[in-house]
C-alpha atoms as a PDB file:
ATOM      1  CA  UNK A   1      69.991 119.327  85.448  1.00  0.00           C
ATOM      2  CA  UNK A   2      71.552 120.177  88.434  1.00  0.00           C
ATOM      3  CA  UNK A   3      71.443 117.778  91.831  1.00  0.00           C
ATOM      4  CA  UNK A   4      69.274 119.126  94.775  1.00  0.00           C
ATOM      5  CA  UNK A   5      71.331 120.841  96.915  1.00  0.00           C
ATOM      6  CA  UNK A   6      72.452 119.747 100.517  1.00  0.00           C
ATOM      7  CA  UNK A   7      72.982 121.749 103.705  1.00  0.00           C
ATOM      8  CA  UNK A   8      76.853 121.136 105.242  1.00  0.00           C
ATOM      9  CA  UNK A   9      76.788 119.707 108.572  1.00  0.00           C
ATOM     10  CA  UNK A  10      78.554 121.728 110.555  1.00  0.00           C
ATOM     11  CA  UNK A  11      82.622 120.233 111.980  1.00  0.00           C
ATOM     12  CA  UNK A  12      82.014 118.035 109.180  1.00  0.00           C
ATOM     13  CA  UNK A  13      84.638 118.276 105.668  1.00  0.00           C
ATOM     14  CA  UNK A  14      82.322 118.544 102.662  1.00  0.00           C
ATOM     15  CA  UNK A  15      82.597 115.716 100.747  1.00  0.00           C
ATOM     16  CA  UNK A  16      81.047 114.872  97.481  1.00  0.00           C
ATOM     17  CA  UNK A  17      81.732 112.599  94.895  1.00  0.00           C
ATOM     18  CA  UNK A  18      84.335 113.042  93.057  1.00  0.00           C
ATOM     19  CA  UNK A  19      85.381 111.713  89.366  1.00  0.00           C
ATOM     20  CA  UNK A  20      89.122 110.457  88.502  1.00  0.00           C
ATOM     21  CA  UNK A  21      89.982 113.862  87.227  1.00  0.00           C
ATOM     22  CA  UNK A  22      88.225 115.932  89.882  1.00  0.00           C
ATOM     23  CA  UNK A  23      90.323 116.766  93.228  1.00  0.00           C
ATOM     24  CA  UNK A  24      88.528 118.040  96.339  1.00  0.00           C
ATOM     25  CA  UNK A  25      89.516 120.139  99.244  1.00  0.00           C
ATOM     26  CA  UNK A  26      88.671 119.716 102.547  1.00  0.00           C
ATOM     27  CA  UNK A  27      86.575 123.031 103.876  1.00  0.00           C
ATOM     28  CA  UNK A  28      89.716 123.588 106.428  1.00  0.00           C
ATOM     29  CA  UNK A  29      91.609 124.306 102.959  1.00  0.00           C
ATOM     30  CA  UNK A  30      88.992 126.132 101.356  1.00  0.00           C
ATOM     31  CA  UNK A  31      89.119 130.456 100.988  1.00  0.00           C
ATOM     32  CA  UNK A  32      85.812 131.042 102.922  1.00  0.00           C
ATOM     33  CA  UNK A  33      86.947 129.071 105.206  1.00  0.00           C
ATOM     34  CA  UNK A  34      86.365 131.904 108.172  1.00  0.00           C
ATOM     35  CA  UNK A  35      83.244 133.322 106.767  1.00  0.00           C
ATOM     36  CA  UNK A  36      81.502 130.113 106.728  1.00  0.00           C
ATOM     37  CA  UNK A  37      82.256 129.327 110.119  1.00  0.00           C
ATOM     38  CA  UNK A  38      84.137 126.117 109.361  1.00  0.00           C
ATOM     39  CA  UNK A  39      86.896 126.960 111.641  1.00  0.00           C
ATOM     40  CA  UNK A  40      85.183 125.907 113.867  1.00  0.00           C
ATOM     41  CA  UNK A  41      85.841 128.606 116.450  1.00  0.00           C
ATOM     42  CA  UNK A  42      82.384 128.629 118.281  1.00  0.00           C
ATOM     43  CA  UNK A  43      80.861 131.683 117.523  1.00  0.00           C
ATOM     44  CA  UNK A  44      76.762 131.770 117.378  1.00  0.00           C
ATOM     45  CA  UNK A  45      77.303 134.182 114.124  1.00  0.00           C
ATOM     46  CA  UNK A  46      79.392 132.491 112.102  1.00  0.00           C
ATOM     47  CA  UNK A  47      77.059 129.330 112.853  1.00  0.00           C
ATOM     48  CA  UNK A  48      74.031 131.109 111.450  1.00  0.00           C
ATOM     49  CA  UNK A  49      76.098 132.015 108.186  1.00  0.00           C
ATOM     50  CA  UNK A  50      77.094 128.752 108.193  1.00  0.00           C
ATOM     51  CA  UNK A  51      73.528 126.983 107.867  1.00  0.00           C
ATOM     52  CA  UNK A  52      72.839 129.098 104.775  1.00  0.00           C
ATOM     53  CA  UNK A  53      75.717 127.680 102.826  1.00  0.00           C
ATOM     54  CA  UNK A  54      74.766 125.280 100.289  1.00  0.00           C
ATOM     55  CA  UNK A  55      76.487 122.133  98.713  1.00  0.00           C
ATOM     56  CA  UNK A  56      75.369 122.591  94.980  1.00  0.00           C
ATOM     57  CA  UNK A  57      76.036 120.333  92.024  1.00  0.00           C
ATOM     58  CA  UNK A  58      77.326 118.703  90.192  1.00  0.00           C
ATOM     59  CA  UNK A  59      77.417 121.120  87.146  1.00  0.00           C
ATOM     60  CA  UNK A  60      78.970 119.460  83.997  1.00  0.00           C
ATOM     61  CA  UNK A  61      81.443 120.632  81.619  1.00  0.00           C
ATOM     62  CA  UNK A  62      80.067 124.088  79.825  1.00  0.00           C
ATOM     63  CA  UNK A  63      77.274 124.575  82.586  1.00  0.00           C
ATOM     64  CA  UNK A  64      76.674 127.927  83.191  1.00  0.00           C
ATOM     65  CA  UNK A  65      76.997 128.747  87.010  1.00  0.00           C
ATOM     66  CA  UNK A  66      76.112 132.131  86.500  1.00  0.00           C
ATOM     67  CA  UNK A  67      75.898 134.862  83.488  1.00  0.00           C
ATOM     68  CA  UNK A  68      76.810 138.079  82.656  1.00  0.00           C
ATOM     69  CA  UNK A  69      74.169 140.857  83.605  1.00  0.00           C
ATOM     70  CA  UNK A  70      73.105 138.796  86.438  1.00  0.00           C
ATOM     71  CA  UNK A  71      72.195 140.194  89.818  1.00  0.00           C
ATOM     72  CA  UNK A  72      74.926 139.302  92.057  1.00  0.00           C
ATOM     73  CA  UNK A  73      73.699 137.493  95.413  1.00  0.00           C
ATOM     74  CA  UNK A  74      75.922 134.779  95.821  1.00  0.00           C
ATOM     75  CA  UNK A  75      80.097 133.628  96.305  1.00  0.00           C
ATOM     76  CA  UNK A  76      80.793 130.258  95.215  1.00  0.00           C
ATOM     77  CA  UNK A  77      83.690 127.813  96.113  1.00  0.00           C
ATOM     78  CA  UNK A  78      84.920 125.273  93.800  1.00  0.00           C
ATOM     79  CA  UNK A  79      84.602 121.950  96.231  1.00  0.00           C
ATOM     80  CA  UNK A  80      86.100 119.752  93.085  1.00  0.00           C
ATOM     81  CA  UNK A  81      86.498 120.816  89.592  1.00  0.00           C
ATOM     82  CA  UNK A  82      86.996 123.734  88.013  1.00  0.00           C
ATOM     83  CA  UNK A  83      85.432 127.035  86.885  1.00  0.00           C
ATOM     84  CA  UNK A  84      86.330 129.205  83.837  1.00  0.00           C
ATOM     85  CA  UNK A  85      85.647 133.081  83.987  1.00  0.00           C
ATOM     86  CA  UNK A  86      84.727 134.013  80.386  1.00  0.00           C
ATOM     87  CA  UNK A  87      84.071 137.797  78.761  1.00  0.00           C
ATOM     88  CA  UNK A  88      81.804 138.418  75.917  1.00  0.00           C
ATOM     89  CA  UNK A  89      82.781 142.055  74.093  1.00  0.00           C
ATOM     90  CA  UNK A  90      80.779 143.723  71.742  1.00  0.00           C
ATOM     91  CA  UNK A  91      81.702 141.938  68.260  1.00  0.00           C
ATOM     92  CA  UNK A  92      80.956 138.817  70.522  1.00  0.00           C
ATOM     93  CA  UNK A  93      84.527 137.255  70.984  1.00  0.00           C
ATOM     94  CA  UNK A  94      85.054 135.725  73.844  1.00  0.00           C
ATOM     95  CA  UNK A  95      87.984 136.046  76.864  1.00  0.00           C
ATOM     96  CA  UNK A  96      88.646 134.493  79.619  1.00  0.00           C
ATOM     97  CA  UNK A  97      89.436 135.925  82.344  1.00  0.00           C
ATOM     98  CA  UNK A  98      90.560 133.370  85.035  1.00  0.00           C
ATOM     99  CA  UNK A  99      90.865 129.578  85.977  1.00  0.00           C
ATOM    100  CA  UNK A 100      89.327 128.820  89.614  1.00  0.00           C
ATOM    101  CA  UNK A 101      90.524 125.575  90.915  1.00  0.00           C
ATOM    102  CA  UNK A 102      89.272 123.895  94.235  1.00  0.00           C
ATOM    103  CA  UNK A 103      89.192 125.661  97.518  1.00  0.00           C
ATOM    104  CA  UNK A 104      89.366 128.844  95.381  1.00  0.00           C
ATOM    105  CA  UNK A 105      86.320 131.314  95.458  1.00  0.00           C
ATOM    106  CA  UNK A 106      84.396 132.846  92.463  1.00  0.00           C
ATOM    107  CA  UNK A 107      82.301 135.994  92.180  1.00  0.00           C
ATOM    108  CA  UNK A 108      84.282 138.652  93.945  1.00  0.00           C
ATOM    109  CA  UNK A 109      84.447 141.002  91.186  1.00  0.00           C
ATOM    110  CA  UNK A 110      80.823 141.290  91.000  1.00  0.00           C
ATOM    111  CA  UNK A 111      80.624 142.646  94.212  1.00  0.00           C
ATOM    112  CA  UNK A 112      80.756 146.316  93.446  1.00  0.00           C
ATOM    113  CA  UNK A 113      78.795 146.584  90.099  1.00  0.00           C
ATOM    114  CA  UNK A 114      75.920 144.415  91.859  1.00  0.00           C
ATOM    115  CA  UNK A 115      76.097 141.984  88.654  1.00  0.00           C
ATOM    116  CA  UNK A 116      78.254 139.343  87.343  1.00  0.00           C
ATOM    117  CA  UNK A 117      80.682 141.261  84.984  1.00  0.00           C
ATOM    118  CA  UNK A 118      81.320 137.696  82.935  1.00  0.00           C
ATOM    119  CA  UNK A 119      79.992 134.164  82.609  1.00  0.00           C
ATOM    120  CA  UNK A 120      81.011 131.653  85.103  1.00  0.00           C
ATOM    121  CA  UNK A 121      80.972 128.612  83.211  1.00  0.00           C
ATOM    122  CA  UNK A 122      81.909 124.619  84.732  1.00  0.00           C
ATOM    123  CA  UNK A 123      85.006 123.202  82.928  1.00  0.00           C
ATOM    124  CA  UNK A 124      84.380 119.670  84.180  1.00  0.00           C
ATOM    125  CA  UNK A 125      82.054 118.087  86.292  1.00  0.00           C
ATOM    126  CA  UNK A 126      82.359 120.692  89.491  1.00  0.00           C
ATOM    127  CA  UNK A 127      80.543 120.842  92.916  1.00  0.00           C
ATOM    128  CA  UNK A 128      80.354 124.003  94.589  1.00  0.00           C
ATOM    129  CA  UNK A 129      79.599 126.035  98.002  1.00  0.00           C
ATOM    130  CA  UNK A 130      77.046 128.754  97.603  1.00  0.00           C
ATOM    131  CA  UNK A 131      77.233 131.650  99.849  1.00  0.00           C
ATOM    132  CA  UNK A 132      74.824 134.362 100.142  1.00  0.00           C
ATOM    133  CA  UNK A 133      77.420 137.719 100.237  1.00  0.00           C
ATOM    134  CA  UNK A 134      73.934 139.657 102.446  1.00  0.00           C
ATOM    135  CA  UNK A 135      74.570 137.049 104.826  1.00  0.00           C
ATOM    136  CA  UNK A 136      78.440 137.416 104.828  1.00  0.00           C
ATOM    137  CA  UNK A 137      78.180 141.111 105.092  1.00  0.00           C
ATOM    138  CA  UNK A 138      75.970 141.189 107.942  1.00  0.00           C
ATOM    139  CA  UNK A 139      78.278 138.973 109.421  1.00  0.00           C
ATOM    140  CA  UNK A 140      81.095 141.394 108.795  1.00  0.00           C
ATOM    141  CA  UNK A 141      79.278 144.165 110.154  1.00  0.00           C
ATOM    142  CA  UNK A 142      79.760 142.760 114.098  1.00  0.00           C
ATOM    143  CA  UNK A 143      82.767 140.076 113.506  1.00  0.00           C
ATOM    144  CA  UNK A 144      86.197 141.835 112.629  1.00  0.00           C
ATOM    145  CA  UNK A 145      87.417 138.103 111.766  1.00  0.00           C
ATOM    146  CA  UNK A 146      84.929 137.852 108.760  1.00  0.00           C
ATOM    147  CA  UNK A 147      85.744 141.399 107.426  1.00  0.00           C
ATOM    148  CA  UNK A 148      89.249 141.329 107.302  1.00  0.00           C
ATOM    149  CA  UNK A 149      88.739 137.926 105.901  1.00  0.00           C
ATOM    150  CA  UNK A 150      86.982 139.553 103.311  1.00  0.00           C
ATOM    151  CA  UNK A 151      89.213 142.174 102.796  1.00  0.00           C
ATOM    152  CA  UNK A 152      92.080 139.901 102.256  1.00  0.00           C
ATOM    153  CA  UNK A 153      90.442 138.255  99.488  1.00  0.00           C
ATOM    154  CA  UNK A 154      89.188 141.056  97.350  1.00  0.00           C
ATOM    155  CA  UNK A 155      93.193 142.236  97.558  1.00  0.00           C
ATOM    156  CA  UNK A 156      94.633 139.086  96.960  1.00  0.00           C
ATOM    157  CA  UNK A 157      91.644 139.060  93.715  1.00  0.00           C
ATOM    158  CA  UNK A 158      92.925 142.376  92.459  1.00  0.00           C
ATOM    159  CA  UNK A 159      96.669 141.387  92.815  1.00  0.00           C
ATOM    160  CA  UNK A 160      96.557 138.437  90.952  1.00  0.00           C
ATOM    161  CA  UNK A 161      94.520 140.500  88.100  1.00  0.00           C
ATOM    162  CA  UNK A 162      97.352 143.549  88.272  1.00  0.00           C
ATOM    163  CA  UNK A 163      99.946 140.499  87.971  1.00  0.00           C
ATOM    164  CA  UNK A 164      99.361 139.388  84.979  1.00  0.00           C
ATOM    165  CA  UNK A 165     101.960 140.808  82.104  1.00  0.00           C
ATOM    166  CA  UNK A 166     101.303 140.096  78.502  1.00  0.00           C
ATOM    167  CA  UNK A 167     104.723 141.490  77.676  1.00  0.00           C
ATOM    168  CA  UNK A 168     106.304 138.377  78.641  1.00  0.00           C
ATOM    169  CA  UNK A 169     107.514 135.978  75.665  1.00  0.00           C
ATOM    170  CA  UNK A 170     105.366 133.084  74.631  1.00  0.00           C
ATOM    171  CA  UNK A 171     108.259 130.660  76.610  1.00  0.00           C
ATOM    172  CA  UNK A 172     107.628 133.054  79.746  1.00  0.00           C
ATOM    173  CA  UNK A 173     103.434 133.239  79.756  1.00  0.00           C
ATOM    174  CA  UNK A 174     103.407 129.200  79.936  1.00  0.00           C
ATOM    175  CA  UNK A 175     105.515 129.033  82.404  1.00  0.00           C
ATOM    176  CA  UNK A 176     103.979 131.370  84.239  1.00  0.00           C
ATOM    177  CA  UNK A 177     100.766 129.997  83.690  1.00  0.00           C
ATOM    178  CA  UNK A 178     102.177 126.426  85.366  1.00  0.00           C
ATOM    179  CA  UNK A 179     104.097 127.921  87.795  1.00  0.00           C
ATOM    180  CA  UNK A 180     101.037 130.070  89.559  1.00  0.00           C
ATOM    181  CA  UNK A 181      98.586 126.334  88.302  1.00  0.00           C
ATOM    182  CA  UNK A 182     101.181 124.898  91.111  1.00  0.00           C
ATOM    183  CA  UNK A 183     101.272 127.316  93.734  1.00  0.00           C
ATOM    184  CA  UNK A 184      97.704 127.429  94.122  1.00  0.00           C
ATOM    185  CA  UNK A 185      97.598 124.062  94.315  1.00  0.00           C
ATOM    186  CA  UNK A 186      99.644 123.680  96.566  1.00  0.00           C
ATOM    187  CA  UNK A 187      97.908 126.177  98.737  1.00  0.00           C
ATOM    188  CA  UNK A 188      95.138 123.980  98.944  1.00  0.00           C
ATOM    189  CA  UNK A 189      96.721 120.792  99.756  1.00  0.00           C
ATOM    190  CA  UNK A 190      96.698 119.065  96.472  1.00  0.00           C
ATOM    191  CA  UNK A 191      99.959 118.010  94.375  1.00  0.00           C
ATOM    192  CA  UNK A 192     101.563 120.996  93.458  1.00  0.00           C
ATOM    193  CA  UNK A 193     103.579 118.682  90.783  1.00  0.00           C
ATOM    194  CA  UNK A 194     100.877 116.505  89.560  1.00  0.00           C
ATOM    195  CA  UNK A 195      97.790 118.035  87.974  1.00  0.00           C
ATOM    196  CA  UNK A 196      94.733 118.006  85.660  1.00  0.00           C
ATOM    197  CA  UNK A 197      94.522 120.756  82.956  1.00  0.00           C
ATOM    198  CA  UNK A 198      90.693 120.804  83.061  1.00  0.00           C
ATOM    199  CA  UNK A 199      90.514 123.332  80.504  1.00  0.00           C
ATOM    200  CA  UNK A 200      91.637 123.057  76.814  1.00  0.00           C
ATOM    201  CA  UNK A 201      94.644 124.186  75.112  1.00  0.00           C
ATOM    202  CA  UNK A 202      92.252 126.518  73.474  1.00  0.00           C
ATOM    203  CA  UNK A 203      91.381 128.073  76.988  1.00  0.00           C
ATOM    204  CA  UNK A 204      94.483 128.278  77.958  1.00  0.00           C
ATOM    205  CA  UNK A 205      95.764 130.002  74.863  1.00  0.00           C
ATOM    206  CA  UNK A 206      93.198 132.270  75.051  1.00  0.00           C
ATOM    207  CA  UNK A 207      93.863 133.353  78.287  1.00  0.00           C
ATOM    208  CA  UNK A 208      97.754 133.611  77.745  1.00  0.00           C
ATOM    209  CA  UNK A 209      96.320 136.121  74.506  1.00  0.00           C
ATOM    210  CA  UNK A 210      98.304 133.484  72.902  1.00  0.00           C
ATOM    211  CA  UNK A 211      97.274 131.361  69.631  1.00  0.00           C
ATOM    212  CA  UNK A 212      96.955 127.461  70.354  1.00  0.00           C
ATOM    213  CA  UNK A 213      99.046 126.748  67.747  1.00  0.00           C
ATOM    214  CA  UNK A 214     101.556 128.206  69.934  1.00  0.00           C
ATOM    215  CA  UNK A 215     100.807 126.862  73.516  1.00  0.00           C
ATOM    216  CA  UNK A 216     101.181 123.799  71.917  1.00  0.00           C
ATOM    217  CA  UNK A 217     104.672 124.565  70.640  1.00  0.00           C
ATOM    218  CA  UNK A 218     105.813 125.589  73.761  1.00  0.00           C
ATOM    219  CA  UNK A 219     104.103 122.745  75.808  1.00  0.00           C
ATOM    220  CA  UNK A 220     106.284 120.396  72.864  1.00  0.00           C
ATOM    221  CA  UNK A 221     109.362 122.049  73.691  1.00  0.00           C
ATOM    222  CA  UNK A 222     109.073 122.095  77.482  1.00  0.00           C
ATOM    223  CA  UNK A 223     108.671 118.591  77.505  1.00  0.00           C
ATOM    224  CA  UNK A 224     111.410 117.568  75.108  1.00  0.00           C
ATOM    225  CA  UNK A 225     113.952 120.093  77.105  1.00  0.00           C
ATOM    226  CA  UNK A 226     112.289 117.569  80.476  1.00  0.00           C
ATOM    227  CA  UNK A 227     110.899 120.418  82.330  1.00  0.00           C
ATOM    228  CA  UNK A 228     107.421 118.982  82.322  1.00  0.00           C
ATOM    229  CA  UNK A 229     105.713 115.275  81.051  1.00  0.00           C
ATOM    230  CA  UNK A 230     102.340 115.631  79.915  1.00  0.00           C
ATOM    231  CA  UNK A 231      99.990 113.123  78.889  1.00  0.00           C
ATOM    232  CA  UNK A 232      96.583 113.862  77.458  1.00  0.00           C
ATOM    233  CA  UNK A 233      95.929 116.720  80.456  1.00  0.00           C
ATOM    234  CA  UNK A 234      97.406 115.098  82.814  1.00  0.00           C
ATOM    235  CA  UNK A 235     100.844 117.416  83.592  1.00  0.00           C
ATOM    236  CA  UNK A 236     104.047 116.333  85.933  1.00  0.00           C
ATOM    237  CA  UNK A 237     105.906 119.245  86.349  1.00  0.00           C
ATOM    238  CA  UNK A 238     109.461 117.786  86.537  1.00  0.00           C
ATOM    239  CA  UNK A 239     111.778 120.261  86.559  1.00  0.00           C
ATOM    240  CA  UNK A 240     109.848 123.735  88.095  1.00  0.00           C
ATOM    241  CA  UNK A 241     113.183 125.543  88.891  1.00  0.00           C
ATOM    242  CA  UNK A 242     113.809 125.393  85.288  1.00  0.00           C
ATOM    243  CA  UNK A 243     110.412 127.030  84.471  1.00  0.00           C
ATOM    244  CA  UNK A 244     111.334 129.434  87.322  1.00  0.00           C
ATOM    245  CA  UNK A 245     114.805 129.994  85.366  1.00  0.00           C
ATOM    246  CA  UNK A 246     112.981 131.108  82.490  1.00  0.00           C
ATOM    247  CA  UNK A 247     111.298 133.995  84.386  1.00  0.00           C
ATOM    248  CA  UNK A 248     114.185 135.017  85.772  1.00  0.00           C
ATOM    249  CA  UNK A 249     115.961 135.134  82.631  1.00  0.00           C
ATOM    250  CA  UNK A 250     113.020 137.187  81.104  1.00  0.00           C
ATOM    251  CA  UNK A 251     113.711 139.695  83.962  1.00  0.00           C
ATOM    252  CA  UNK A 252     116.852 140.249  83.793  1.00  0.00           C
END
C-alpha cells in the first residue's frame, strides 16, 4: 500500500526518504523541471501546474505504477529509485523496454495512443512526481517555454529508442548499456562512476536481447580485464575509456 501523497511546496527541492541504495535528485535536476514550474521563474501558469503535481510513494520493488491498456492521464518522475518499462506479447513473454533512473520521466510514449503501451513496474523502493499531461498541455497552449520543453523530450524519447542496435557484439551491448547507465547519471548530478544496478542481471539481459548466462560472462571479464569492480550491484566503473574503446573498435 502506497503512502498518501503530498503536495510540493513550491522553491522547495523535493525530498523524501531515501534508502542506502536509492539516490535522489533535486527538482532543479529533474526533466520536468520547466513544466512544473520549479524553475522558479515567476510565472502565475506554471504555478498553477505546479500545485497539481504530486509527491507519490513509496512503491516497492515489483509495484505496478501503471499497466498496459491503461488510460493515460499522467507523467511521472522518478524522485529516487528506479522504474522498469516491461512489454507483454501475445504468447505472454515479457520485454523490457527501458530503465528510468532519477530525475528521468516515464510515460511519454503513451501520449499518442491515449494508453500505456507497457507496464511500468518499481524496481526498488521508488518515489515519484505525478503530473497530470491535461494540465501540462494547457499550459503549453499559452507558454512557448513549456511546449518546446515538451517537444524536446518526446525527441530526446524517440532518439534514445532509434539508438539502440542489437547488432552490436555481446562485449559491445554491455558496454553500451554502462556507458549510457553513466551519462544519464551524470546528467542528473549523481556519480557517473559509482552506481546501483537496481535491476537484475536477468533485466538487464533481457533488455540487451541477451541471455544472463552471458551478461554475466561479460560483466566477469570486464572486471578481470579492470574496466569495472562490481560488488553485489554495486558497480565502479574504473576504466570507462576502455569501455568506450570497445565501441569504437566495434565501429570501425
Amino acid at each position: 500500500m502506497t503512502a498518501k501523497p503530498q503536495i510540493c511546496v513550491l522553491d522547495v527541492p523535493c525530498k523524501a526518504g531515501v534508502t542506502s541504495r536509492a539516490e535522489e535528485v533535486s527538482c532543479a535536476r529533474c526533466a520536468l523541471v520547466h513544466a512544473c514550474g520549479m524553475s522558479g521563474n515567476g510565472s502565475m501558469a506554471f504555478a498553477d501546474v505546479h500545485m497539481l503535481v504530486e509527491d507519490i510513494g513509496p512503491f516497492r520493488s515489483n509495484d505496478h505504477v501503471f499497466k498496459s491498456g491503461e488510460s493515460f492521464r499522467n507523467l511521472f518522475a522518478v524522485k529516487s529509485g528506479m522504474i522498469k518499462t516491461v512489454q507483454i506479447d501475445a504468447e505472454g513473454r515479457a520485454q523490457v523496454l527501458g530503465f528510468y533512473l532519477p530525475g528521468e520521466v516515464v510515460g511519454l510514449e503513451a501520449v499518442d495512443p491515449g494508453v500505456y503501451p507497457c507496464d511500468g513496474v518499481a524496481l526498488e523502493s521508488t518515489r515519484l512526481c505525478k503530473l497530470p499531461f491535461d494540465a501540462v498541455s494547457h499550459v503549453a497552449q499559452r507558454e512557448p517555454e513549456v511546449q518546446h520543453h515538451l517537444f524536446r523530450m518526446f525527441s530526446r524519447a524517440i532518439a534514445q529508442h532509434e539508438g539502440r542496435s542489437w547488432d552490436l557484439g555481446a562485449d559491445q551491448r554491455v558496454a553500451a548499456f554502462l556507458l549510457d547507465l553513466s551519462a544519464r547519471y551524470a546528467l542528473r548530478g549523481l556519480s557517473p562512476e559509482r552506481f546501483h544496478l537496481a535491476m537484475p542481471r536477468s533485466d538487464i539481459a533481457n533488455f540487451l536481447h541477451l541471455a544472463p548466462e552471458t551478461v554475466s560472462r561479460v560483466l566477469a571479464r570486464f572486471r578481470e580485464q579492470g574496466m569495472v569492480d562490481i560488488i553485489g550491484r554495486e558497480v565502479h566503473l574504473q576504466q570507462p575509456a576502455a569501455l568506450r574503446a570497445l565501441l569504437k573498435d566495434d565501429d570501425a
